[in-house]
N, C-alpha and C. Protein backbone atom coordinates (compact mmCIF):
# COMPACT_ATOMS: atom_id res chain seq x y z
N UNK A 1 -10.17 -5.99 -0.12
CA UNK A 1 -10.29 -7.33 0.45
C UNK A 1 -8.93 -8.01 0.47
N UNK A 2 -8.74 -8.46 1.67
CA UNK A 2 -7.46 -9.62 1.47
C UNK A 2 -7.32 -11.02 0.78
N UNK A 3 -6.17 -10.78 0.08
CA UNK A 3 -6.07 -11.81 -0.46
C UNK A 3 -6.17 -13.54 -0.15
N UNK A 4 -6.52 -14.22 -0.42
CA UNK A 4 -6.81 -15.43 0.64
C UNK A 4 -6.06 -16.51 -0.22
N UNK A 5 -5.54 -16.39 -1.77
CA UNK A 5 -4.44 -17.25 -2.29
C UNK A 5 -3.22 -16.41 -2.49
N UNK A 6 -2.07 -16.67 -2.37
CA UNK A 6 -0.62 -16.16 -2.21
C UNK A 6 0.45 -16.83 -2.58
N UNK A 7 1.10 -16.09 -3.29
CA UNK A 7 2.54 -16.97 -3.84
C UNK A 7 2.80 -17.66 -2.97
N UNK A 8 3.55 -18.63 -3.68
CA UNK A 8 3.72 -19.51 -2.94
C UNK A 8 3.25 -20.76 -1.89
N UNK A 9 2.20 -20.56 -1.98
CA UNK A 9 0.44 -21.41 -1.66
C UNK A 9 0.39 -22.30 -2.14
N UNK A 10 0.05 -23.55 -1.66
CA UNK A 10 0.28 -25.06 -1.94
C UNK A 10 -1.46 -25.20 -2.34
N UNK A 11 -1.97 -25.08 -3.58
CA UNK A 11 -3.37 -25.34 -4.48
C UNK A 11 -3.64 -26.14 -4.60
N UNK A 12 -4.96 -27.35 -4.91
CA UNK A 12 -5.08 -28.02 -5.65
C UNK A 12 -6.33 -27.79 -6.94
N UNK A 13 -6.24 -27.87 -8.03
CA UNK A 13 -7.39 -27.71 -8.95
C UNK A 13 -8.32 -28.63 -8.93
N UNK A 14 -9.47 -27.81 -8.54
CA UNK A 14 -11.04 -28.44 -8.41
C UNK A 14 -11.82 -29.11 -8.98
N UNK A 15 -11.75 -28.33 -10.44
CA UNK A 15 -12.20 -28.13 -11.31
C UNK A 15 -11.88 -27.95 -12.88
N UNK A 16 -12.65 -27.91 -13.88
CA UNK A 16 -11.64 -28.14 -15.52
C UNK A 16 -11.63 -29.64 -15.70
N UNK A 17 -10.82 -29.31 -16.83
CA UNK A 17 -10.58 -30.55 -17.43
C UNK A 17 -9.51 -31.72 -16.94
N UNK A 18 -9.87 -32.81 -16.99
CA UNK A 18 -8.47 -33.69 -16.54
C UNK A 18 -7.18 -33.65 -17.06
N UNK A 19 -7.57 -33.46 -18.43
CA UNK A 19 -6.22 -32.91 -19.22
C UNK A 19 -5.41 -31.92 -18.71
N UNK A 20 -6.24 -30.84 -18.29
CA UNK A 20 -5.31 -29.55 -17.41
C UNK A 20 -4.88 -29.65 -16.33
N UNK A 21 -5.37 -30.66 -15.64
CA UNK A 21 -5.06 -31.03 -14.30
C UNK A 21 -5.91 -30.44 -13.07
N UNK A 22 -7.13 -31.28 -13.51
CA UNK A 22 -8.21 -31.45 -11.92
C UNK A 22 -7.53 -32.35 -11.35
N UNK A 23 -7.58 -31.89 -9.99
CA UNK A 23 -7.24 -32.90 -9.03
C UNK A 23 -5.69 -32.81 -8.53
N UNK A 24 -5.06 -32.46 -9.60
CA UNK A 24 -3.63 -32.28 -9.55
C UNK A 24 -3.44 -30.91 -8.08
N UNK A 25 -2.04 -31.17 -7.77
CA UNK A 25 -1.73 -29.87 -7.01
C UNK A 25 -0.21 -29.12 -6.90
N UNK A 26 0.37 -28.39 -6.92
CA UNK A 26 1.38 -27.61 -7.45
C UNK A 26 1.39 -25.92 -6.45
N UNK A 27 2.43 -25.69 -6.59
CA UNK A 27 2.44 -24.22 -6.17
C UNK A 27 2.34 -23.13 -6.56
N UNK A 28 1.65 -22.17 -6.18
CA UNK A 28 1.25 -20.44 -6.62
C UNK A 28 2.74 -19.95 -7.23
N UNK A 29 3.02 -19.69 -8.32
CA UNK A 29 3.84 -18.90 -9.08
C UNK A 29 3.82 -17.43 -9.29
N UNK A 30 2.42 -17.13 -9.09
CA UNK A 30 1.73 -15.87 -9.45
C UNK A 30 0.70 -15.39 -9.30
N UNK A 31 0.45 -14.61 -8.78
CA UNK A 31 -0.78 -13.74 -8.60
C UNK A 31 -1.57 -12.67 -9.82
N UNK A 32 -3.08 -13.15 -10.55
CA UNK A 32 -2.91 -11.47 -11.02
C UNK A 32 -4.60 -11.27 -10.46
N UNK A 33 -4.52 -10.26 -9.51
CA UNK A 33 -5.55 -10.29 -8.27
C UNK A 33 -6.69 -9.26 -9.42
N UNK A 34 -5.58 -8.38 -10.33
CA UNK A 34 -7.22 -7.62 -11.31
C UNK A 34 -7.74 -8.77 -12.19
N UNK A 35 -7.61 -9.62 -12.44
CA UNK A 35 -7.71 -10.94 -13.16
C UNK A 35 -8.52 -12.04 -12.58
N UNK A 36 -8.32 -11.76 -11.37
CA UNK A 36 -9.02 -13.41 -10.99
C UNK A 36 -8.41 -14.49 -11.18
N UNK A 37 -6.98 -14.56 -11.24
CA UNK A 37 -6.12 -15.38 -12.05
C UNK A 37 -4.68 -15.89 -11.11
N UNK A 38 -4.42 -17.19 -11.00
CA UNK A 38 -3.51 -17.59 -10.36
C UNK A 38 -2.57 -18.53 -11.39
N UNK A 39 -1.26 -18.45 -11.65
CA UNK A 39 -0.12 -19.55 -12.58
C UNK A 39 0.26 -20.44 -11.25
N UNK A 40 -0.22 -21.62 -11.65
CA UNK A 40 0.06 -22.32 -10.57
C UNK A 40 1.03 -23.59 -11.27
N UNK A 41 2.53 -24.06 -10.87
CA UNK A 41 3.28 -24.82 -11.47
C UNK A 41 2.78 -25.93 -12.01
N UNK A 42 3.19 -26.51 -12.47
CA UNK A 42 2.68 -27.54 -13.52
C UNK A 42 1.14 -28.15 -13.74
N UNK A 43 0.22 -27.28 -13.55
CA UNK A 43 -0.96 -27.21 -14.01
C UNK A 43 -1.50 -26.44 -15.42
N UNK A 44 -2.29 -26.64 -15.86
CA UNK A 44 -2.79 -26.05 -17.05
C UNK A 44 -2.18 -26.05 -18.14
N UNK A 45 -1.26 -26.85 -18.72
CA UNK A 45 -0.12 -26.77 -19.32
C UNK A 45 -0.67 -26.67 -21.01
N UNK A 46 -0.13 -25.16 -21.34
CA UNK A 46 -0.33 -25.33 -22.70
C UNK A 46 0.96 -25.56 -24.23
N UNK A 47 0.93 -25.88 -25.45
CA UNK A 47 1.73 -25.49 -26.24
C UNK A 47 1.75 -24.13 -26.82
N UNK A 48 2.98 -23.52 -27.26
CA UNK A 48 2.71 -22.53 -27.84
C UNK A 48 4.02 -22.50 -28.80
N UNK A 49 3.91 -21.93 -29.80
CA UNK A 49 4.95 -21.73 -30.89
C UNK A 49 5.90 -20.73 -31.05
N UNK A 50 7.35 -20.77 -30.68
CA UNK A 50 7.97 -20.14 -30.34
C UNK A 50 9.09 -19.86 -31.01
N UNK A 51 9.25 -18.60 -31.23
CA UNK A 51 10.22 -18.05 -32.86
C UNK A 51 11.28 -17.64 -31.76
N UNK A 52 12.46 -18.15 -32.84
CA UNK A 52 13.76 -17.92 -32.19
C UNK A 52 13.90 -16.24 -32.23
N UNK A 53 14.68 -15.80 -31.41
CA UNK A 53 15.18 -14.41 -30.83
C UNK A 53 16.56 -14.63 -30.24
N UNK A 54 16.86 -13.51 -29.54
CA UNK A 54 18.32 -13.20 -28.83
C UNK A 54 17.73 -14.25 -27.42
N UNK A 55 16.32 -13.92 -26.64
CA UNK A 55 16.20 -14.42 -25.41
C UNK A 55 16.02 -15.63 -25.30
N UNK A 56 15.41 -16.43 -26.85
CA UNK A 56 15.31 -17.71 -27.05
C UNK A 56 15.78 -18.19 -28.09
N UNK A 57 17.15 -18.47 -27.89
CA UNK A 57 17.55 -19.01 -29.18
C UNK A 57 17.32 -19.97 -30.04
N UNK A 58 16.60 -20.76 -29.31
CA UNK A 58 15.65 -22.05 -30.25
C UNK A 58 14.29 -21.99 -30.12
N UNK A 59 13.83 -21.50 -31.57
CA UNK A 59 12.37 -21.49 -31.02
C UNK A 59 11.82 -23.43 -31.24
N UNK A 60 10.55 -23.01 -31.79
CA UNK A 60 9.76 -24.59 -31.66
C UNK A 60 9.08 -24.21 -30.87
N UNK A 61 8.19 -25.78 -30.50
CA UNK A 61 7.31 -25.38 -29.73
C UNK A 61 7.70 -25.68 -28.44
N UNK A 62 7.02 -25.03 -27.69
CA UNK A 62 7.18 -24.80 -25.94
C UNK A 62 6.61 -24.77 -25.19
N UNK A 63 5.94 -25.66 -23.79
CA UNK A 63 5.16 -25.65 -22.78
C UNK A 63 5.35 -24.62 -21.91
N UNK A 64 4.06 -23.95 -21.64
CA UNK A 64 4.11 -22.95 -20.93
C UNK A 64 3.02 -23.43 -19.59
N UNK A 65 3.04 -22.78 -18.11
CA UNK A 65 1.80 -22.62 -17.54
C UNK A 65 0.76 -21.65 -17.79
N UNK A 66 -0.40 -21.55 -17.94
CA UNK A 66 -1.44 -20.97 -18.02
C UNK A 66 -2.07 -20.35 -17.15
N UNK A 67 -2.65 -19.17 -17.13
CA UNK A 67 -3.62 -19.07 -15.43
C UNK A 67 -4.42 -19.23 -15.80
N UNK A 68 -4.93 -19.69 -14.27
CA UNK A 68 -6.30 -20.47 -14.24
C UNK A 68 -7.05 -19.69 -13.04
N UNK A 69 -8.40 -19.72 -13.54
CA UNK A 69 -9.31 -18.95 -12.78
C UNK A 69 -9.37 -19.12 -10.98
N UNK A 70 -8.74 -18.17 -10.07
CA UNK A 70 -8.89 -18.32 -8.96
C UNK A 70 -10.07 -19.06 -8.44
N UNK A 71 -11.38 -19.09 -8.54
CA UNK A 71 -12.33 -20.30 -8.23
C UNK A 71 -11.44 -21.88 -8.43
N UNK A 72 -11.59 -21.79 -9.45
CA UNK A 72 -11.12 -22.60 -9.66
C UNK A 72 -10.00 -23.84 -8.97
N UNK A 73 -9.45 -23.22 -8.11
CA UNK A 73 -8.06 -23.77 -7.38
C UNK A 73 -8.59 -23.86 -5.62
N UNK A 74 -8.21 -24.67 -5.27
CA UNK A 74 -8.20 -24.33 -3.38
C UNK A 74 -7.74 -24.81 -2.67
N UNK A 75 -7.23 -23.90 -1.31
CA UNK A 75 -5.98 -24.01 -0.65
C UNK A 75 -5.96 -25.49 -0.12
N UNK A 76 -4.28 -26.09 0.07
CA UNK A 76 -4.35 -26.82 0.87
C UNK A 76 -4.25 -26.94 2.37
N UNK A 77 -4.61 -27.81 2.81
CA UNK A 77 -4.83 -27.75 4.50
C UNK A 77 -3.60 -27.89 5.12
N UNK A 78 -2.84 -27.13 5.67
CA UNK A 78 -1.30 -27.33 6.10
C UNK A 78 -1.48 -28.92 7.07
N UNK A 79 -2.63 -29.20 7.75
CA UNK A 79 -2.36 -30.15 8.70
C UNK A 79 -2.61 -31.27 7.78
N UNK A 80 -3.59 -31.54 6.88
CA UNK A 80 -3.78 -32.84 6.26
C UNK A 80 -3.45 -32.76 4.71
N UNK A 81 -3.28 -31.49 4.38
CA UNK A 81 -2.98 -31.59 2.84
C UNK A 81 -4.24 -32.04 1.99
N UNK A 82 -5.23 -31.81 2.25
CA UNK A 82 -6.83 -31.96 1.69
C UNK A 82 -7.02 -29.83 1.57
N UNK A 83 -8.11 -30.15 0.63
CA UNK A 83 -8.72 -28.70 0.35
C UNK A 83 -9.37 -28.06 1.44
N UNK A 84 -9.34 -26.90 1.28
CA UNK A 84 -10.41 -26.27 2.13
C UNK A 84 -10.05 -25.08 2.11
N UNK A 85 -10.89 -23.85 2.68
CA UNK A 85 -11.32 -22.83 2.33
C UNK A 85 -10.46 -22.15 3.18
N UNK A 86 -10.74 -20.77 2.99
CA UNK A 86 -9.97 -19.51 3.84
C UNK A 86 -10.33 -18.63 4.59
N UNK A 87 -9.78 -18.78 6.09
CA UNK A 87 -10.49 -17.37 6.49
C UNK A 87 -10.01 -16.40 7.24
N UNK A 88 -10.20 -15.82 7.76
CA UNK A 88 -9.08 -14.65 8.69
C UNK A 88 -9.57 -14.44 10.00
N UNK A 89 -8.27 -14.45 10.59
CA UNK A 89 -8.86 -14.88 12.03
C UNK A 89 -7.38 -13.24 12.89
N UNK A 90 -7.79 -12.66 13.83
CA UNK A 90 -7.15 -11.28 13.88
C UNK A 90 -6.74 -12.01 15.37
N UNK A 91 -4.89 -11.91 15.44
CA UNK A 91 -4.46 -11.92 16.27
C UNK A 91 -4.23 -11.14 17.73
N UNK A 92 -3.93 -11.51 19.13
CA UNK A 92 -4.00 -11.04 20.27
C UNK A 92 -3.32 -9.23 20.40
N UNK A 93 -2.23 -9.58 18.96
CA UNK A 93 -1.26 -8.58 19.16
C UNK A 93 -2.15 -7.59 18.13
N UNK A 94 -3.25 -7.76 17.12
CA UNK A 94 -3.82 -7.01 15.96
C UNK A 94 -2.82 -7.58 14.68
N UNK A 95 -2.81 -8.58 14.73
CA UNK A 95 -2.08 -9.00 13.35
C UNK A 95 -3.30 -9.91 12.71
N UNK A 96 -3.48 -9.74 11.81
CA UNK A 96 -4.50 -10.29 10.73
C UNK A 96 -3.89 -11.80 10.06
N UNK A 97 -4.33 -12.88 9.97
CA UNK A 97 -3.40 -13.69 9.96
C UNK A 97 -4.49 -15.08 9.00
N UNK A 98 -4.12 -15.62 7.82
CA UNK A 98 -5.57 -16.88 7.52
C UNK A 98 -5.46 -17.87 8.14
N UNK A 99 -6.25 -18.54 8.05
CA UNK A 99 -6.62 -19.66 8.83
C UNK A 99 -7.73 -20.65 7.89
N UNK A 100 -7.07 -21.78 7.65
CA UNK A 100 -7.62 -23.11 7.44
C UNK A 100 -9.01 -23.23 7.61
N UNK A 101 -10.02 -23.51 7.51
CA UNK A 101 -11.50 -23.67 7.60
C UNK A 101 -11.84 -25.12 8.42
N UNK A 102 -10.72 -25.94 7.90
CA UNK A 102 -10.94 -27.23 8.18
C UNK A 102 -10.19 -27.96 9.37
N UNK A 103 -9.25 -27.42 9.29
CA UNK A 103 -9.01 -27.53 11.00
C UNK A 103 -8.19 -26.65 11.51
N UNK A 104 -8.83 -24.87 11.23
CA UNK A 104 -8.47 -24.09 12.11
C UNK A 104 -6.72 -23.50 12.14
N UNK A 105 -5.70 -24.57 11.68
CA UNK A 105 -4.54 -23.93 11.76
C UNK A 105 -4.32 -22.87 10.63
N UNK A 106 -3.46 -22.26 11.29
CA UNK A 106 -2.39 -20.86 10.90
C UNK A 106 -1.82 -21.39 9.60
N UNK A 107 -2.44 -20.72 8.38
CA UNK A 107 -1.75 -20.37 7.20
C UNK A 107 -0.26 -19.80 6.98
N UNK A 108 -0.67 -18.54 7.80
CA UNK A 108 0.45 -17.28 7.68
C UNK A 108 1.40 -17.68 8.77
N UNK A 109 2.34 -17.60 8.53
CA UNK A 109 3.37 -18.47 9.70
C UNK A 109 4.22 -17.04 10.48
């Protein structure tokens, strides 16, 4: 199946807690498609405790993003910037290409 969220994909979260950021919206960082799982920038934001090393020389604690359950998130509408769904629509030439639900424009540029 094709993927219908993609790096770099302008999200907003649906769903969860307000604390994690429902409602909020941010960009696809990451994909993990065996997961069900999207890191989307400054959403989900957790602490975590972090011991100094060579790669981090100061540990303490440190905000990280979290992934969050692909349901969870949905695309924005390139024309209005509101949510809406995904679908695939197969070009004149055979190029496979998504498409907006909500008003029809071209995802894939």
């Amino acid at each position: 199946m094709a993927a219908k969220i993609k790096k770099g994909d302008y999200v907003q979260m649906i769903s969860g807690s307000l604390k994690n950021g429902k409602g909020k919206k941010g960009e696809v960082l990451r994909v993990f498609p065996k997961e069900n799982r999207v890191l989307v920038a400054g959403l989900n934001m957790v602490k975590r405790h972090v011991r100094p090393s060579q790669a981090e020389p100061e540990g303490g604690v440190k905000t990280f993003e979290a992934p969050i359950h692909i349901s969870n998130v949905a695309h924005l509408d390139p024309k209005d910037g509101k949510p809406t769904r995904v679908g695939f629509k197969t070009l004149k030439d055979g190029k496979k290409v998504r498409v907006a639900k909500r008003s029809g424009e071209e995802i894939d540029g």
